[in-house]
C-alpha atoms as a PDB file:
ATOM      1  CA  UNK A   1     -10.849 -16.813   6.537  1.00  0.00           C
ATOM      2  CA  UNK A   2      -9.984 -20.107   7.141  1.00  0.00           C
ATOM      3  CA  UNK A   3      -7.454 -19.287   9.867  1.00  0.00           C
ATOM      4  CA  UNK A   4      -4.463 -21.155   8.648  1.00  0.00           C
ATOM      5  CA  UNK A   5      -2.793 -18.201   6.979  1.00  0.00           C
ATOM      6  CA  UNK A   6      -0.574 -15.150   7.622  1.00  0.00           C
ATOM      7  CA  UNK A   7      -0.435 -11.661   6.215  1.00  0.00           C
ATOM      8  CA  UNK A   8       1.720  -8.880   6.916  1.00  0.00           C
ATOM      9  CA  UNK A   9      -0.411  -5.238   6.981  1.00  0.00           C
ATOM     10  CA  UNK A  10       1.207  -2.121   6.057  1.00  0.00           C
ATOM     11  CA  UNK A  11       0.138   1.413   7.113  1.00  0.00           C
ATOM     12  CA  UNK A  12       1.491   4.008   4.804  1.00  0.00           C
ATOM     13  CA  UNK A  13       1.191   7.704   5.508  1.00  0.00           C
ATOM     14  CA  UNK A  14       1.400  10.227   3.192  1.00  0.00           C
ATOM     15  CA  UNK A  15       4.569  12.781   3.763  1.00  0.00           C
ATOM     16  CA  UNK A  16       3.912  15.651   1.372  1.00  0.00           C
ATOM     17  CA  UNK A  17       1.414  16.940  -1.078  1.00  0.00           C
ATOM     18  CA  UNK A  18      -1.837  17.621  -1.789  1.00  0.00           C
ATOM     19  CA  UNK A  19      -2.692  14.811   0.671  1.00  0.00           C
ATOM     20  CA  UNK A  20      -0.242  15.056   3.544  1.00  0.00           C
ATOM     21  CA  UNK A  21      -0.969  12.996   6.248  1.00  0.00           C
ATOM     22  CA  UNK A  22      -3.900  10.323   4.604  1.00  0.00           C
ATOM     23  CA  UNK A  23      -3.083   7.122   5.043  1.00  0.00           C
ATOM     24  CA  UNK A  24      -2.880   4.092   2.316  1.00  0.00           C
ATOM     25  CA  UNK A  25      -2.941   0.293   3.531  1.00  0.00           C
ATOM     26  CA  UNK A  26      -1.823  -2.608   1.679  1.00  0.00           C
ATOM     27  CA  UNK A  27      -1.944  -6.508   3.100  1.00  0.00           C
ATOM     28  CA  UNK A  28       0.040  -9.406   1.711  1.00  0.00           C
ATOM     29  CA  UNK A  29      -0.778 -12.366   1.872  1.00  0.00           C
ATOM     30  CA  UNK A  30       2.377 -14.340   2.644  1.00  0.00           C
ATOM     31  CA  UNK A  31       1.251 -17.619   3.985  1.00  0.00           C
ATOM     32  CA  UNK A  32      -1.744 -18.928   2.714  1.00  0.00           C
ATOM     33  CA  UNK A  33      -3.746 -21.834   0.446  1.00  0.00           C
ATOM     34  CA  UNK A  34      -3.958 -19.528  -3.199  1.00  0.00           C
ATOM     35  CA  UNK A  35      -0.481 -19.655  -4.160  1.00  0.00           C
ATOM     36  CA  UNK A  36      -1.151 -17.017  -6.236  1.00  0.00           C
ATOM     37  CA  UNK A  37      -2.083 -14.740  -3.727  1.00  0.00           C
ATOM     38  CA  UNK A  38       1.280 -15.726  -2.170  1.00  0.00           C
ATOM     39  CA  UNK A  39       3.572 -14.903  -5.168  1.00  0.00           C
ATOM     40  CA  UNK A  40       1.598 -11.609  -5.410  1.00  0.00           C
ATOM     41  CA  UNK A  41       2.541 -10.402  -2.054  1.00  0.00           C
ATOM     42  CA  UNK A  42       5.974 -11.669  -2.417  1.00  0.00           C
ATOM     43  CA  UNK A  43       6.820  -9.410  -5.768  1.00  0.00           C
ATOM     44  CA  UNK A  44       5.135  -6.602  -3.905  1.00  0.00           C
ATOM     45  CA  UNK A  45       7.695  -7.038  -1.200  1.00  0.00           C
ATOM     46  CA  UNK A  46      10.090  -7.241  -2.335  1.00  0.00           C
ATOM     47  CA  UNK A  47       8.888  -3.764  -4.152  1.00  0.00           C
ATOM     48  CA  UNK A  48       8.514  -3.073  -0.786  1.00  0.00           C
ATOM     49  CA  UNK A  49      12.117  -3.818   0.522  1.00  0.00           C
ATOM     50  CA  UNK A  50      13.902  -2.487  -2.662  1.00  0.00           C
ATOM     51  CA  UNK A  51      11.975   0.872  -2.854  1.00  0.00           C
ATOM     52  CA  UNK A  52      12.908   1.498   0.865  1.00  0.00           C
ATOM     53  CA  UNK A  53      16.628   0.307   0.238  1.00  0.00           C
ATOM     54  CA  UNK A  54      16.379  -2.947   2.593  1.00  0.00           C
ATOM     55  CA  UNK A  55      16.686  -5.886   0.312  1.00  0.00           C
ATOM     56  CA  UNK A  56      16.702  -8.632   2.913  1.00  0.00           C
ATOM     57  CA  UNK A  57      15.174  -7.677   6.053  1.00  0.00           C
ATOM     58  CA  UNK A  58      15.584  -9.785   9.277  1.00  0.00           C
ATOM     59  CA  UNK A  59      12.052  -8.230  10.147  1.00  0.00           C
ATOM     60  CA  UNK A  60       9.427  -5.674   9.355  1.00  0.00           C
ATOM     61  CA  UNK A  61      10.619  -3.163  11.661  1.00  0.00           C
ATOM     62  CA  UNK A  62      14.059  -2.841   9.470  1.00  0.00           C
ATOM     63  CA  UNK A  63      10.656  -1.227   7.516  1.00  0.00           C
ATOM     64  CA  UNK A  64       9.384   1.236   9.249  1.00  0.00           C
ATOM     65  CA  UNK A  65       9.449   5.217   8.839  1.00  0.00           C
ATOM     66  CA  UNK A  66      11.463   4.852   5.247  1.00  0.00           C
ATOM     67  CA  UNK A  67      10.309   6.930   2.792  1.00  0.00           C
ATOM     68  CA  UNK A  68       8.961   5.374  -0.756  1.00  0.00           C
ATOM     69  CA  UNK A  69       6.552   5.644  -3.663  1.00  0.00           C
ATOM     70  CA  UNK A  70       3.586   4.473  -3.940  1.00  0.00           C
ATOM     71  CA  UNK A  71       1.815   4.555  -7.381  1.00  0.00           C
ATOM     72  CA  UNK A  72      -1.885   4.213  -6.051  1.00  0.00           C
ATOM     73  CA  UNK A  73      -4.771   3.431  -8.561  1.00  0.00           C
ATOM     74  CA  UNK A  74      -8.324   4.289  -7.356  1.00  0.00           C
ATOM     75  CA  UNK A  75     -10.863   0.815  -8.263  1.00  0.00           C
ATOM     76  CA  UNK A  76     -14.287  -0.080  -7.354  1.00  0.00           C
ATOM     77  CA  UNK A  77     -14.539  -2.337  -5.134  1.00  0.00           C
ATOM     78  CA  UNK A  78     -15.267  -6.065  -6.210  1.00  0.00           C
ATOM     79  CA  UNK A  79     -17.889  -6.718  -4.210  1.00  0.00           C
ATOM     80  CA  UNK A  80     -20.569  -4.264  -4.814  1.00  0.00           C
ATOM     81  CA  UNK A  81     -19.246  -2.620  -7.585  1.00  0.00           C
ATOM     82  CA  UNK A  82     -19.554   0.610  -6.751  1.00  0.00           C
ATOM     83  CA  UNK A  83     -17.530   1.499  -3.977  1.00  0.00           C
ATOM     84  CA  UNK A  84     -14.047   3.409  -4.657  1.00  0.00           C
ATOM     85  CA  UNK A  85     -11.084   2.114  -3.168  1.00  0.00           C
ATOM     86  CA  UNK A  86      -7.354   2.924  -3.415  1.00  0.00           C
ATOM     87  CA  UNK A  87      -5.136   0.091  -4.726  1.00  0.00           C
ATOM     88  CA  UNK A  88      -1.443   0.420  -4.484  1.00  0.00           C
ATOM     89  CA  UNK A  89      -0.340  -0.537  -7.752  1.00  0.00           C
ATOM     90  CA  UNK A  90       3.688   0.225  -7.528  1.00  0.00           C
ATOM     91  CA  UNK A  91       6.498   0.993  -5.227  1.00  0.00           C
ATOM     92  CA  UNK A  92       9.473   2.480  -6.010  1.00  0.00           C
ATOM     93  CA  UNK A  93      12.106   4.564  -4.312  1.00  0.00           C
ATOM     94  CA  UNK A  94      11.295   8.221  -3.822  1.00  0.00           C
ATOM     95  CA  UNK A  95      14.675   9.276  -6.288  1.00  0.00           C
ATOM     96  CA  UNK A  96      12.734   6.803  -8.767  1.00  0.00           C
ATOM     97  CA  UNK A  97      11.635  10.388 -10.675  1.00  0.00           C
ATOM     98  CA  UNK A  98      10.160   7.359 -12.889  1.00  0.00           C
ATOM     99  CA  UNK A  99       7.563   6.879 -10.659  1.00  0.00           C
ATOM    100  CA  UNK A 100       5.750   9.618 -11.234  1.00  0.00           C
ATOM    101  CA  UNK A 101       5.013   8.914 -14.899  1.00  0.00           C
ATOM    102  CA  UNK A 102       0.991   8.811 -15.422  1.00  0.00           C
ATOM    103  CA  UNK A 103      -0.207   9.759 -11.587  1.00  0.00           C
ATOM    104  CA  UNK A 104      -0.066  13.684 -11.292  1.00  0.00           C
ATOM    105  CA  UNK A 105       0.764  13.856  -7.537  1.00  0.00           C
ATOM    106  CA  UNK A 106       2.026  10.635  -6.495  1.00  0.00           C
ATOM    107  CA  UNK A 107       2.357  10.329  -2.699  1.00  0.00           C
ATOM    108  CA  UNK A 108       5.495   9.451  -1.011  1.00  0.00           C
ATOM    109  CA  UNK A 109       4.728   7.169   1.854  1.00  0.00           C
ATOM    110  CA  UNK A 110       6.169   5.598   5.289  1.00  0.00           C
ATOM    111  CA  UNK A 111       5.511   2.062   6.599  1.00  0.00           C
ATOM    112  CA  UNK A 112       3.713   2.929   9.607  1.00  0.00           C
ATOM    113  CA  UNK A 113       4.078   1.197  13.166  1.00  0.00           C
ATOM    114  CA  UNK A 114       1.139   0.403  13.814  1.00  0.00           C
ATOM    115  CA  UNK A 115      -1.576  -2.050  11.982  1.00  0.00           C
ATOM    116  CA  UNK A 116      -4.507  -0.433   9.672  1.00  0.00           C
ATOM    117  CA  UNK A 117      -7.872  -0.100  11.473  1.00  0.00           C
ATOM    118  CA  UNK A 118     -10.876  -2.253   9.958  1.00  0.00           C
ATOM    119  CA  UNK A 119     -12.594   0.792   8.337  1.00  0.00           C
ATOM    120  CA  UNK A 120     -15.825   0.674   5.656  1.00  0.00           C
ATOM    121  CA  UNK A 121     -14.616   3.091   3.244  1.00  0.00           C
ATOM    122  CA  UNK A 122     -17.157   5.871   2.158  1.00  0.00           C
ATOM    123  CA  UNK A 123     -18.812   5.984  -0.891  1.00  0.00           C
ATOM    124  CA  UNK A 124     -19.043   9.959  -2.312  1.00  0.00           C
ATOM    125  CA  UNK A 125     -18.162  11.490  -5.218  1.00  0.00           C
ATOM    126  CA  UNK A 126     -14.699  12.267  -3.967  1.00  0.00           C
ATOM    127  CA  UNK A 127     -11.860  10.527  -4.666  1.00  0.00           C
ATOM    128  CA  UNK A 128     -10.774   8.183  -1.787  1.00  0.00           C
ATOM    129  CA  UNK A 129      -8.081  10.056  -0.714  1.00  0.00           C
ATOM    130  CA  UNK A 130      -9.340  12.964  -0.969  1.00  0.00           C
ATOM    131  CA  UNK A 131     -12.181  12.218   1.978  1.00  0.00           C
ATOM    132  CA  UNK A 132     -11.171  12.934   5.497  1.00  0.00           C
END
């Protein structure tokens, strides 16, 4: 808000399933004034990089279009309470079988090219990623 951090904003896309082709966004906060916020989006990564089998990338586009698995957690939303949003909770590598454990249907998921779009997400009685 206060312009003097930076984030990094992934766009993952479903690749099978039930839900083939929705799209998941996560943003990490990797410069910025609440350290916590920065240690946060460190661990997640470096999730990130390990689940994808790029431990030290020279850049996000050593990233892109690599499969992973995201363990995604559906929240209402802080603000108004009421809201449903999807919260990526884990990565891990799609032969993690691991991953799976307690999410029936646990989407594997590229990094995407291109940044999320600023959406409001819809409040029904569907799950979010079950809305299109």
């Amino acid at each position: 808000r206060e312009g003097n951090g930076q984030h990094l904003h992934f766009t993952f896309e479903v690749i099978d399933g039930q839900y083939k082709g929705r799209k998941l966004f996560d943003r990490l906060n990797l410069i910025n004034d609440n350290q916590a916020a920065v240690d946060n989006a460190k661990r997640a990564l470096g999730a990130i990089c390990r689940a994808v089998g790029v431990p030290k990338p020279r850049n996000n586009l050593e990233l892109h279009n690599k499969p992973l698995v995201a363990v995604v957690k559906v929240e209402l939303d802080k603000k108004d309470g009421k809201t449903e949003r999807n919260v990526i909770k884990k990565y891990k590598p799609v032969s993690d079988q691991s991953a799976n454990v307690g999410f029936a249907g646990t989407p594997a998921a590229t990094p995407s090219a291109n940044p999320p779009a600023a959406a409001a997400p819809a409040a029904s009685s569907a799950p979010p990623w079950a809305k299109k």
